[in-house]
N, C-alpha and C. Protein backbone atom coordinates (compact mmCIF):
# COMPACT_ATOMS: atom_id res chain seq x y z
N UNK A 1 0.20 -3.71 8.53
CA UNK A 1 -0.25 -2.34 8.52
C UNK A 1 -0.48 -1.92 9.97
N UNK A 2 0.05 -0.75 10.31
CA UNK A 2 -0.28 -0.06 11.68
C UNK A 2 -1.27 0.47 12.32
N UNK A 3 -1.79 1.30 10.66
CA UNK A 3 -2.95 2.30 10.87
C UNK A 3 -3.97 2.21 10.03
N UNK A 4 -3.76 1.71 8.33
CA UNK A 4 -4.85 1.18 7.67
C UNK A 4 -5.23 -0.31 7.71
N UNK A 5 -5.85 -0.57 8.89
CA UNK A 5 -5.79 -1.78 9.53
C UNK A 5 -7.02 -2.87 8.56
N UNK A 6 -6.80 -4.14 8.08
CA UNK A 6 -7.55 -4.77 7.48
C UNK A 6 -8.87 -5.27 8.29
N UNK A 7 -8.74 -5.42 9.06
CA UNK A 7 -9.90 -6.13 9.99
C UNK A 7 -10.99 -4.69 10.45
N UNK A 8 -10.28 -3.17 10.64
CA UNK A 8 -11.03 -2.00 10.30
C UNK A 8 -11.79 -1.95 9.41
N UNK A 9 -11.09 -2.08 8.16
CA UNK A 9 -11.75 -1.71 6.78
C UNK A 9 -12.78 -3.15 6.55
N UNK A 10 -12.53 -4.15 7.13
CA UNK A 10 -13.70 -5.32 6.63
C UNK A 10 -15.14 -4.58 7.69
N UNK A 11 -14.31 -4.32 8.97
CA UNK A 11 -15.58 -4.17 9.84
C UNK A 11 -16.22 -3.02 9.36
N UNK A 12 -16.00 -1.77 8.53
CA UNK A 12 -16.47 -0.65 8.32
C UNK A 12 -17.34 -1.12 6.89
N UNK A 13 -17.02 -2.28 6.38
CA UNK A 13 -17.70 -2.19 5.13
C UNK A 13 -18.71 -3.76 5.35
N UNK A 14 -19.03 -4.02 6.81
CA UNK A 14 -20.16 -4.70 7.18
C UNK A 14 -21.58 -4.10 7.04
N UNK A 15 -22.39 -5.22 6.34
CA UNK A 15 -23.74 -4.60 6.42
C UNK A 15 -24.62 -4.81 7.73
N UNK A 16 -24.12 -5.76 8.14
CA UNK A 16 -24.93 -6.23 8.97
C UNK A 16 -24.46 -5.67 10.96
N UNK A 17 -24.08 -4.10 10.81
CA UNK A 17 -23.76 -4.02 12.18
C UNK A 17 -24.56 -2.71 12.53
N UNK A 18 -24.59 -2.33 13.50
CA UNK A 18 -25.28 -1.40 14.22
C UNK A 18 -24.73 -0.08 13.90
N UNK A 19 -25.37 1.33 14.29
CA UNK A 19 -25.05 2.34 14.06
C UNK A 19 -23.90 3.09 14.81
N UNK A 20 -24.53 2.37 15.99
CA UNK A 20 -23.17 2.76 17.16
C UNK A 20 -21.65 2.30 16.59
N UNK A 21 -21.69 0.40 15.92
CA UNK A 21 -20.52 0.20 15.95
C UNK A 21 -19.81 0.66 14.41
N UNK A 22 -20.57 1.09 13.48
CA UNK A 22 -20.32 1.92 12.34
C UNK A 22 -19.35 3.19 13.09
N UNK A 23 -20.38 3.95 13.89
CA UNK A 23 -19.61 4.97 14.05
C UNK A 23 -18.27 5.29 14.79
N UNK A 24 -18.48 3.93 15.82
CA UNK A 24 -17.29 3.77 16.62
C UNK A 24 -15.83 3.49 15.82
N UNK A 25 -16.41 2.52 14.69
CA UNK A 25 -15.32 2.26 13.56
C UNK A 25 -14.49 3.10 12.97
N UNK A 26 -15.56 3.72 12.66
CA UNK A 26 -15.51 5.37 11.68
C UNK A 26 -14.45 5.94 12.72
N UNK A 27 -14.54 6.47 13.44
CA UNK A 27 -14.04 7.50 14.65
C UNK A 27 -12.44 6.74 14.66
N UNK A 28 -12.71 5.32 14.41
CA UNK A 28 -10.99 4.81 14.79
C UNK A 28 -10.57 4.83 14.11
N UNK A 29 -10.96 5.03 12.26
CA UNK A 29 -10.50 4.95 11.01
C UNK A 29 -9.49 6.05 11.17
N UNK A 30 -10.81 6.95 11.53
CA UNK A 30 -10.23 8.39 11.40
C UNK A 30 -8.97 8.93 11.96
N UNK A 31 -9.08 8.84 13.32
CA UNK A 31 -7.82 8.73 14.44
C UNK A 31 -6.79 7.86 13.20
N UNK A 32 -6.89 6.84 13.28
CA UNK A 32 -6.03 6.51 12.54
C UNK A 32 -4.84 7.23 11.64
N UNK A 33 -6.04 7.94 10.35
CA UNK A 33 -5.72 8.25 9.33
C UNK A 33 -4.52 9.49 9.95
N UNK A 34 -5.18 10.04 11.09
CA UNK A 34 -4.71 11.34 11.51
C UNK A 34 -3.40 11.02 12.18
N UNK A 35 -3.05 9.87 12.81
CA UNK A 35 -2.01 9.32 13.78
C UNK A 35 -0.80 9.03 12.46
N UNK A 36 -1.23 8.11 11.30
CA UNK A 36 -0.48 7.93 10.69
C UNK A 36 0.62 9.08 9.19
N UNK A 37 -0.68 10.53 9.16
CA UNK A 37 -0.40 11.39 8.53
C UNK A 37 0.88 12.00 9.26
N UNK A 38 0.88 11.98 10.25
CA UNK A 38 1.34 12.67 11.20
C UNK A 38 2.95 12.01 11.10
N UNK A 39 2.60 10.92 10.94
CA UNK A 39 4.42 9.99 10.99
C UNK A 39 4.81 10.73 9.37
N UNK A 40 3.88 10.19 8.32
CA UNK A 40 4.61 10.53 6.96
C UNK A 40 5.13 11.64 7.00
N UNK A 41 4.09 12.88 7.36
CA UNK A 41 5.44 13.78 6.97
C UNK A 41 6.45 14.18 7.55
N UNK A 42 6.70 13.12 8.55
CA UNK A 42 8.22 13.12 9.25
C UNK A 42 9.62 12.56 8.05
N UNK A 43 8.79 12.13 7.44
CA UNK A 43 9.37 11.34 6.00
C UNK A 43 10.08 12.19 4.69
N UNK A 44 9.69 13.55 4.88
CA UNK A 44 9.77 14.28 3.70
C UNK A 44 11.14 14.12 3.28
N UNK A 45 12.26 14.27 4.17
CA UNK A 45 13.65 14.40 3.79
C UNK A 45 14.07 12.98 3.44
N UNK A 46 13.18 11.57 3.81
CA UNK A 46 13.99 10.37 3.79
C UNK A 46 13.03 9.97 2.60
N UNK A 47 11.92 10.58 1.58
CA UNK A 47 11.76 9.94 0.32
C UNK A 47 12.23 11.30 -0.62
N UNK A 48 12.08 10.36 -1.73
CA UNK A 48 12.38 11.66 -3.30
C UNK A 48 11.44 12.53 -3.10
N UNK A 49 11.16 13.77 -3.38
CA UNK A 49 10.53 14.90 -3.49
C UNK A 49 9.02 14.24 -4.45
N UNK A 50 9.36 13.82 -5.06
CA UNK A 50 8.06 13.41 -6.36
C UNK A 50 7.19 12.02 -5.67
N UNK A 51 8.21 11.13 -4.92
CA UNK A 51 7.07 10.43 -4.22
C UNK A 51 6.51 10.54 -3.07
N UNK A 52 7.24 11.14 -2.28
CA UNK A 52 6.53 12.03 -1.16
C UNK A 52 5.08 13.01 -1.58
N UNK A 53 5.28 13.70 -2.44
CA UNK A 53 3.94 14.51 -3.05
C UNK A 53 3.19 13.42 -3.17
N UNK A 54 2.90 12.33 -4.01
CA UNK A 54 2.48 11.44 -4.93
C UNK A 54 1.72 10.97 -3.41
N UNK A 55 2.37 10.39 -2.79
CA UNK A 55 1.93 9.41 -1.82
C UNK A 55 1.12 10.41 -0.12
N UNK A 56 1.83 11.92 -0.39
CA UNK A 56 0.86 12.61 0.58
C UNK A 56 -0.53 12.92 0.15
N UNK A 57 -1.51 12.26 -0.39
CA UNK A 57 -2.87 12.06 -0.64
C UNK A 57 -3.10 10.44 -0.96
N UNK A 58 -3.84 10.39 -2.29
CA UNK A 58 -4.45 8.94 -1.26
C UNK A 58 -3.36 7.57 -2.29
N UNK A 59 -2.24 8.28 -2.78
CA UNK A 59 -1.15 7.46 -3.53
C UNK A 59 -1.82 6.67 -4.53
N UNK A 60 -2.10 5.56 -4.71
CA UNK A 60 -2.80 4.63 -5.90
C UNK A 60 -3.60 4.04 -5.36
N UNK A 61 -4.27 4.77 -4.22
CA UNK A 61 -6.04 4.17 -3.92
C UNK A 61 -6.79 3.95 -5.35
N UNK A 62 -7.25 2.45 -5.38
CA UNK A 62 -8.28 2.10 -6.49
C UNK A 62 -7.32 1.79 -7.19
N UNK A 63 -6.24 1.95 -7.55
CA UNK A 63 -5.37 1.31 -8.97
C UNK A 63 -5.16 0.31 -9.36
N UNK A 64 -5.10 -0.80 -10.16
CA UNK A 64 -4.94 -2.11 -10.03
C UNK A 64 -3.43 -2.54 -10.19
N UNK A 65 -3.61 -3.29 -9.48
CA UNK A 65 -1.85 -4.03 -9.45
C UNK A 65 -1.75 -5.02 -10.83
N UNK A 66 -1.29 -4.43 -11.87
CA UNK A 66 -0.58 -5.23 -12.81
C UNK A 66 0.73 -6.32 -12.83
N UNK A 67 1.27 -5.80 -12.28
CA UNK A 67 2.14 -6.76 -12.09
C UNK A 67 3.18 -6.46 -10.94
N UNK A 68 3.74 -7.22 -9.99
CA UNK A 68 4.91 -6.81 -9.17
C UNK A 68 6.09 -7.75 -9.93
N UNK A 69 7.25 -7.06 -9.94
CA UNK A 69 8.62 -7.82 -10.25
C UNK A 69 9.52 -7.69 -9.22
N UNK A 70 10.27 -8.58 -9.20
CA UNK A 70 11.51 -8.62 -8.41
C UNK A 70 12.80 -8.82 -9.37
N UNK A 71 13.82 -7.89 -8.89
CA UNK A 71 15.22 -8.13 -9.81
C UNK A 71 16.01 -8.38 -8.63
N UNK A 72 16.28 -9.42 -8.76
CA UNK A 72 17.45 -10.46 -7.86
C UNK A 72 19.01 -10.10 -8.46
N UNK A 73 19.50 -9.48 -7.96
CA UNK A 73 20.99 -9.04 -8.51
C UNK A 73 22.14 -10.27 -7.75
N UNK A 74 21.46 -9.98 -6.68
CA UNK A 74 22.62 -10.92 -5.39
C UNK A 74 21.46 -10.83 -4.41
N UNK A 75 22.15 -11.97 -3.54
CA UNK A 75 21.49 -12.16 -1.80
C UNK A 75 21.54 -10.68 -1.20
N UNK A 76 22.02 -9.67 -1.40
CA UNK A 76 21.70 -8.41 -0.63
C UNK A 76 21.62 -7.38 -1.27
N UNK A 77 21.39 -7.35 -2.64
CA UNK A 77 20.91 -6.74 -3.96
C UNK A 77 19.44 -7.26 -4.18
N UNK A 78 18.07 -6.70 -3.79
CA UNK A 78 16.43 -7.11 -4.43
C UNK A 78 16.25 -6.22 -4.42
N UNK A 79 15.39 -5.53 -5.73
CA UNK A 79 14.70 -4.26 -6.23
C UNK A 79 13.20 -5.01 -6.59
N UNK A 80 12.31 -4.63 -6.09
CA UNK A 80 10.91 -4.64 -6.28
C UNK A 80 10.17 -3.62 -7.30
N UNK A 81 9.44 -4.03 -8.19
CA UNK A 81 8.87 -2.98 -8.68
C UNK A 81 7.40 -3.42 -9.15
N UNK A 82 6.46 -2.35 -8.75
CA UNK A 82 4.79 -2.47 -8.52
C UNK A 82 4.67 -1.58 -9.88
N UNK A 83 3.60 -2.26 -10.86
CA UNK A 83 3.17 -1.29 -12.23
C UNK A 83 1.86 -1.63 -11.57
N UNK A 84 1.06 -0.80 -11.48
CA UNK A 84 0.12 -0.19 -11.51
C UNK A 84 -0.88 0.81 -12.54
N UNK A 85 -2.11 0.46 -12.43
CA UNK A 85 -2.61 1.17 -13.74
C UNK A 85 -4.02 1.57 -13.02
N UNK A 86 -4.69 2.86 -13.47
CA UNK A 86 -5.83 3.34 -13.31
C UNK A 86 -7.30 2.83 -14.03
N UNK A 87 -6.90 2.06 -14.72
CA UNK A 87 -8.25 1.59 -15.28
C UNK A 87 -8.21 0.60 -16.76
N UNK A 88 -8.24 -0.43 -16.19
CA UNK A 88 -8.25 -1.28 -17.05
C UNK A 88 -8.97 -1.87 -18.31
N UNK A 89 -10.11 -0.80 -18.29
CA UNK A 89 -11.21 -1.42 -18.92
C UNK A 89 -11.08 -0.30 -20.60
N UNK A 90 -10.33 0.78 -19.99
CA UNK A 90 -10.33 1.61 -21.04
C UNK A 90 -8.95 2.27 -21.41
N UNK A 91 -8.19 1.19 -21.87
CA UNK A 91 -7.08 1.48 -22.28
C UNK A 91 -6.42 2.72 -22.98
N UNK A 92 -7.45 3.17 -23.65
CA UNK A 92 -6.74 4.87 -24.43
C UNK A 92 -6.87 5.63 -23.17
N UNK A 93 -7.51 5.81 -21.89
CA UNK A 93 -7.15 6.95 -21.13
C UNK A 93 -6.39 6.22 -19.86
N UNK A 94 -6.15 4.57 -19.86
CA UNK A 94 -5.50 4.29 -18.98
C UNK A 94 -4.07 5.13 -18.48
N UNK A 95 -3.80 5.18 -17.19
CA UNK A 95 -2.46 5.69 -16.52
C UNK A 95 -1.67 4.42 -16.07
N UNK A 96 -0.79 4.06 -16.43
CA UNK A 96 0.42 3.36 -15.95
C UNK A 96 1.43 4.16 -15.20
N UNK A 97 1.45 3.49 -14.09
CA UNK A 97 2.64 3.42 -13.14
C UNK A 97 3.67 2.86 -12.68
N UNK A 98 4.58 2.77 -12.58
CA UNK A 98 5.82 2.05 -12.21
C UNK A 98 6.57 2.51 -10.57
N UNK A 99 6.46 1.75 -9.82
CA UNK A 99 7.10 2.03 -8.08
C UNK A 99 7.63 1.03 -7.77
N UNK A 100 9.24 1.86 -7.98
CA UNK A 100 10.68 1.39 -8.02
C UNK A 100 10.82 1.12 -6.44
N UNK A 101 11.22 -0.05 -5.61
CA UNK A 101 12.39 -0.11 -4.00
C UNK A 101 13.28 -0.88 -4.85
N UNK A 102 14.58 0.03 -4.32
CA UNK A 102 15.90 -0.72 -4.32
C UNK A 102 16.47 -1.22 -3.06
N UNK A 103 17.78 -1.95 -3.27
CA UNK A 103 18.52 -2.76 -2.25
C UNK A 103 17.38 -2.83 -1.33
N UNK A 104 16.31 -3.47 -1.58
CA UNK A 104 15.27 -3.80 -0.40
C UNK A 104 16.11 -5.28 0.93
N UNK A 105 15.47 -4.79 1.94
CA UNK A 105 16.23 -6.07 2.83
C UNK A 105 15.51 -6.74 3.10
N UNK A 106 14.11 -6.30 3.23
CA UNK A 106 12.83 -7.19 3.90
C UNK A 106 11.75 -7.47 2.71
N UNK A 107 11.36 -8.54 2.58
CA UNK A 107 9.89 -8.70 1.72
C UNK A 107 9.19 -9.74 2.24
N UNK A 108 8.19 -9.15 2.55
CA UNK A 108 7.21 -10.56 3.32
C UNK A 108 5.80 -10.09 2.31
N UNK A 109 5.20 -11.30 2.06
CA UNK A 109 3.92 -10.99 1.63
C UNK A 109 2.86 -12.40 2.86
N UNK A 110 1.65 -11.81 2.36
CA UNK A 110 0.84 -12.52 3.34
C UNK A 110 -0.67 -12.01 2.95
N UNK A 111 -1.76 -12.69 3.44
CA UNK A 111 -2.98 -12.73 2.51
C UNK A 111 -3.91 -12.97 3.90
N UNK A 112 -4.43 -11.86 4.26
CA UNK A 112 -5.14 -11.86 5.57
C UNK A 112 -6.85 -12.49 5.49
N UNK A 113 -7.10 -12.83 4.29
CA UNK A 113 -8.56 -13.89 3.77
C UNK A 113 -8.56 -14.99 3.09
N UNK A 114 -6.95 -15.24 2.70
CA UNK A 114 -7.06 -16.30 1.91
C UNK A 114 -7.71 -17.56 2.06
N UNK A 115 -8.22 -18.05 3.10
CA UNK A 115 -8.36 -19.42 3.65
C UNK A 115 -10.47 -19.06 3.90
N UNK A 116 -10.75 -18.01 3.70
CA UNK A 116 -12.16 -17.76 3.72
C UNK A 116 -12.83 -17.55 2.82
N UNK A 117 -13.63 -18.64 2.70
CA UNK A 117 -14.49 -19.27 1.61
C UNK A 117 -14.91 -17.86 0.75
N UNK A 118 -15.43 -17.53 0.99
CA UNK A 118 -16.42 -16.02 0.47
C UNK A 118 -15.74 -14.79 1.10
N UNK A 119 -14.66 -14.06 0.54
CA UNK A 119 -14.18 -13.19 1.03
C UNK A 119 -15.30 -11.65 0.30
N UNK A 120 -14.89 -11.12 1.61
CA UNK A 120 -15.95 -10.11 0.92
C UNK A 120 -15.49 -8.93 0.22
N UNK A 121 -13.60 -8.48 -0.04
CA UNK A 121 -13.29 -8.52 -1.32
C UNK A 121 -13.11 -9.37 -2.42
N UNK A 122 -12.66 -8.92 -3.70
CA UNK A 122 -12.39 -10.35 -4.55
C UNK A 122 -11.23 -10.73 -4.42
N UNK A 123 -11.07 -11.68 -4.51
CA UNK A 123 -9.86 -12.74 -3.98
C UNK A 123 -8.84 -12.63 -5.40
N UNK A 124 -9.47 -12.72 -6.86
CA UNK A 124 -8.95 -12.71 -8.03
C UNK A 124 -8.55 -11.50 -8.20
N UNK A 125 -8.71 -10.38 -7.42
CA UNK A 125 -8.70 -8.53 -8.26
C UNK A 125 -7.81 -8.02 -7.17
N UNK A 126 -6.24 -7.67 -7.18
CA UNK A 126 -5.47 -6.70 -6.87
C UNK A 126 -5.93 -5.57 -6.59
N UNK A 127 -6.66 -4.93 -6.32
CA UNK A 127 -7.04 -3.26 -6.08
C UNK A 127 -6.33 -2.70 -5.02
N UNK A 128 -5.53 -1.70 -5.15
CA UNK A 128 -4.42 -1.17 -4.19
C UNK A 128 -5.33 -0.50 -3.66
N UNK A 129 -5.51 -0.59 -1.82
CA UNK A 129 -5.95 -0.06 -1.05
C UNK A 129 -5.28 0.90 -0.83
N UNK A 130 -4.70 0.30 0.72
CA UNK A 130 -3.44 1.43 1.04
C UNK A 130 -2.30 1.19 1.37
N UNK A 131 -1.57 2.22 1.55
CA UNK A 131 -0.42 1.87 1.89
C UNK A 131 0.31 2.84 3.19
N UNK A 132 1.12 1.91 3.62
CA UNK A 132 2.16 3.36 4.74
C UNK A 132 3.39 3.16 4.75
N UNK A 133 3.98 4.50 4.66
CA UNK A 133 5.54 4.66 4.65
C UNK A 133 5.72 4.56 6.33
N UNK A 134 6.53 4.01 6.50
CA UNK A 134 7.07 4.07 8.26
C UNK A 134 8.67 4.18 8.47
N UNK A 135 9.29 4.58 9.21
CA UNK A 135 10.51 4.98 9.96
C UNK A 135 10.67 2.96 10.85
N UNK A 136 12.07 2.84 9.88
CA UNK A 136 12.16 1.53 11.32
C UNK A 136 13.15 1.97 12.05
N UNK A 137 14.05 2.81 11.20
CA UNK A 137 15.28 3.07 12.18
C UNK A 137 16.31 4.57 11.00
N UNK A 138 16.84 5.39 11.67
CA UNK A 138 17.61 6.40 10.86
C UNK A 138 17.75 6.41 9.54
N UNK A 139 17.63 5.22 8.71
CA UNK A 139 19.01 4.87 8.05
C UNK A 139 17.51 3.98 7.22
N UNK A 140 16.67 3.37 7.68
CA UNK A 140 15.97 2.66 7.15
C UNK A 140 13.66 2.76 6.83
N UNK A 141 13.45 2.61 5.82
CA UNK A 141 11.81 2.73 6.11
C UNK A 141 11.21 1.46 5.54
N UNK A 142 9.98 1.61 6.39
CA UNK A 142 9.31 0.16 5.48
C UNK A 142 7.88 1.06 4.83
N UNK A 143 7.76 -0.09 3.50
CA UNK A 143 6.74 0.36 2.80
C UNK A 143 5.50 -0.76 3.25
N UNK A 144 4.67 -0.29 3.41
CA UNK A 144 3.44 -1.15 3.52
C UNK A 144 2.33 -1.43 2.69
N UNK A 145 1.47 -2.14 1.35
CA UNK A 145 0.28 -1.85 0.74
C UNK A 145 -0.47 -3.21 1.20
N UNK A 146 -1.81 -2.76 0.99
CA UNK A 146 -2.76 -3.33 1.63
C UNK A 146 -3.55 -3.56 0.26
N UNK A 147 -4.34 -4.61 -0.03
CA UNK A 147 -5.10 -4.88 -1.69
C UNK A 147 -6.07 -5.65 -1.58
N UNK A 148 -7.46 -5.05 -2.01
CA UNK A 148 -8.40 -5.59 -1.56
C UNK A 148 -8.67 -6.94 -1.47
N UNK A 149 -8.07 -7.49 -2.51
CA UNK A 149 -8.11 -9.14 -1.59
C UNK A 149 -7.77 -9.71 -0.81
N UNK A 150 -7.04 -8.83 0.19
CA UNK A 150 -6.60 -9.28 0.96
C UNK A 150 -5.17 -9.21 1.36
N UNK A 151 -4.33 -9.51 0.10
CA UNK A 151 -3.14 -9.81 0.04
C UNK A 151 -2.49 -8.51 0.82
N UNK A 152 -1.11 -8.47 1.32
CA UNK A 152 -0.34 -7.51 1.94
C UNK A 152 1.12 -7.72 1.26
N UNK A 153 1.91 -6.51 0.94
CA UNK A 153 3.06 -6.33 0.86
C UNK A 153 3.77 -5.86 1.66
N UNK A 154 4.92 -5.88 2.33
CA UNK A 154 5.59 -5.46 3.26
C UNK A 154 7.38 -4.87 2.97
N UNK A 155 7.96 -4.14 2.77
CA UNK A 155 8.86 -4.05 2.44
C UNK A 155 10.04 -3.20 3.26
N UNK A 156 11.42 -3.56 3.38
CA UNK A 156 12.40 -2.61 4.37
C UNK A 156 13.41 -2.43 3.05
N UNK A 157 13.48 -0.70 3.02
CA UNK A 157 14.14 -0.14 1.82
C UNK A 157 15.26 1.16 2.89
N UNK A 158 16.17 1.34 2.17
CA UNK A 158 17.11 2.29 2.50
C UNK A 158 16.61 3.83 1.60
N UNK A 159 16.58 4.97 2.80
CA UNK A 159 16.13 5.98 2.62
C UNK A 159 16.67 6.37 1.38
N UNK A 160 15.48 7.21 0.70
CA UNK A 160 15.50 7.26 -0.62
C UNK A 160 15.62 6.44 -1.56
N UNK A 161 15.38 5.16 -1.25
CA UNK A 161 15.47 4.20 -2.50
C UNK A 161 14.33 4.15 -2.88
N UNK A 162 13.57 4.57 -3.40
CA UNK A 162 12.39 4.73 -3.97
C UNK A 162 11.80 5.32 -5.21
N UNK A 163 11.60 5.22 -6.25
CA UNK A 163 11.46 5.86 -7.19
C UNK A 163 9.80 5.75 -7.89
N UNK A 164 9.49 6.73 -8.63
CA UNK A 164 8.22 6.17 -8.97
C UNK A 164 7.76 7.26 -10.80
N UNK A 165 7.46 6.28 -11.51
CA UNK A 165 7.44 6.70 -12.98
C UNK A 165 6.09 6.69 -13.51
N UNK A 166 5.49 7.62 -14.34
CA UNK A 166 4.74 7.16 -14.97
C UNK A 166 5.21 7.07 -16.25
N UNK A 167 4.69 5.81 -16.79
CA UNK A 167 5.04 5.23 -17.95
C UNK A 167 3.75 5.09 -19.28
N UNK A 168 2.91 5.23 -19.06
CA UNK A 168 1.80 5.46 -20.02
C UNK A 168 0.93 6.79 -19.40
C-alpha cells in the first residue's frame, strides 16, 4: 500500500501515545487520503463505470472477506475473485459481493503481523480495510487491499479488467 499505510493505521489506533503524536498521525492519514484520491480519479477511463463509482467512497470498508478464488486457465490466464459480504451475523439483510480481476499478471499476498504474538487486529477475521487502485504503466493498474489482520493483497490487472457484482 502507498497511501493506506499499515504501520499508520496500527499507530493511529494506539492507546498508549501522546496527543501530539495522534495528531501528527492524523494529519498524515489525511494528506494521504487526499494524495491518493487525487491518483484514482485519474482512473476513471481505465476502470468500468460501476466500479469506479463503487470504489470512489470508502469501496467495502468493514466487509468481510468470504472467500477469494483463483481460476487458473493457463500460466498467463489468472482471474481472481474476492466475495465479500456486509454482515455476517444477519443473514436476511446480508449484501454479497463478488470483485472480478481478469488476465491478472501479478499476485503477491503477504501478512504484515503474522509472526506477532498479540496482534492488535484479529488475526482469524478478514475485515476489508482498504484498498488502492494505482496506474503502473498505460496499459496496466494494480489493485491493492489491506485486511485487518493484517494480511495484504496485491494485484497487476489490464485496464478494465475488473468487474464487480452484487450477488445477494
Amino acid at each position: 500500500m502507498n497511501y493506506y499505510l499499515y504501520d499508520l493505521l496500527l499507530a493511529q489506533n494506539m492507546d498508549n501515545i501522546s496527543d501530539e503524536e495522534f495528531n501528527h498521525n492524523d494529519r498524515q492519514w489525511q494528506q494521504n487520503v487526499e494524495k491518493y484520491q487525487e491518483i484514482f480519479k485519474t482512473l476513471a477511463d481505465r476502470l468500468p463505470h460501476d466500479v469506479f463509482e463503487h470504489f470512489n467512497s470508502w469501496g467495502f470498508h468493514d466487509y468481510r472477506l468470504k472467500k477469494m478464488e483463483f481460476e487458473h486457465k493457463s500460466l498467463i490466464d489468472l482471474n481472481v475473485h474476492f466475495t465479500v459480504s456486509n454482515d455476517v451475523e444477519d443473514k436476511k439483510n446480508e449484501k454479497l459481493w463478488v470483485l472480478n480481476f481478469e488476465k491478472v499478471s501479478l499476485y503477491n499476498y503477504q501478512h504484515h503481523n503474522y509472526d506477532i504474538e498479540k496482534s492488535i487486529f484479529n488475526r482469524e477475521i478478514d475485515d476489508w480495510l482498504y484498498q488502492e487502485f494505482l496506474p503502473i504503466n498505460q496499459s496496466t493498474l494494480s489493485f491493492e487491499v489491506l485486511f485487518s489482520s493484517g494480511g495484504n493483497v496485491l494485484l497487476h490487472f489490464p485496464n478494465n479488467s475488473v468487474s464487480i457484482k452484487r450477488i445477494k
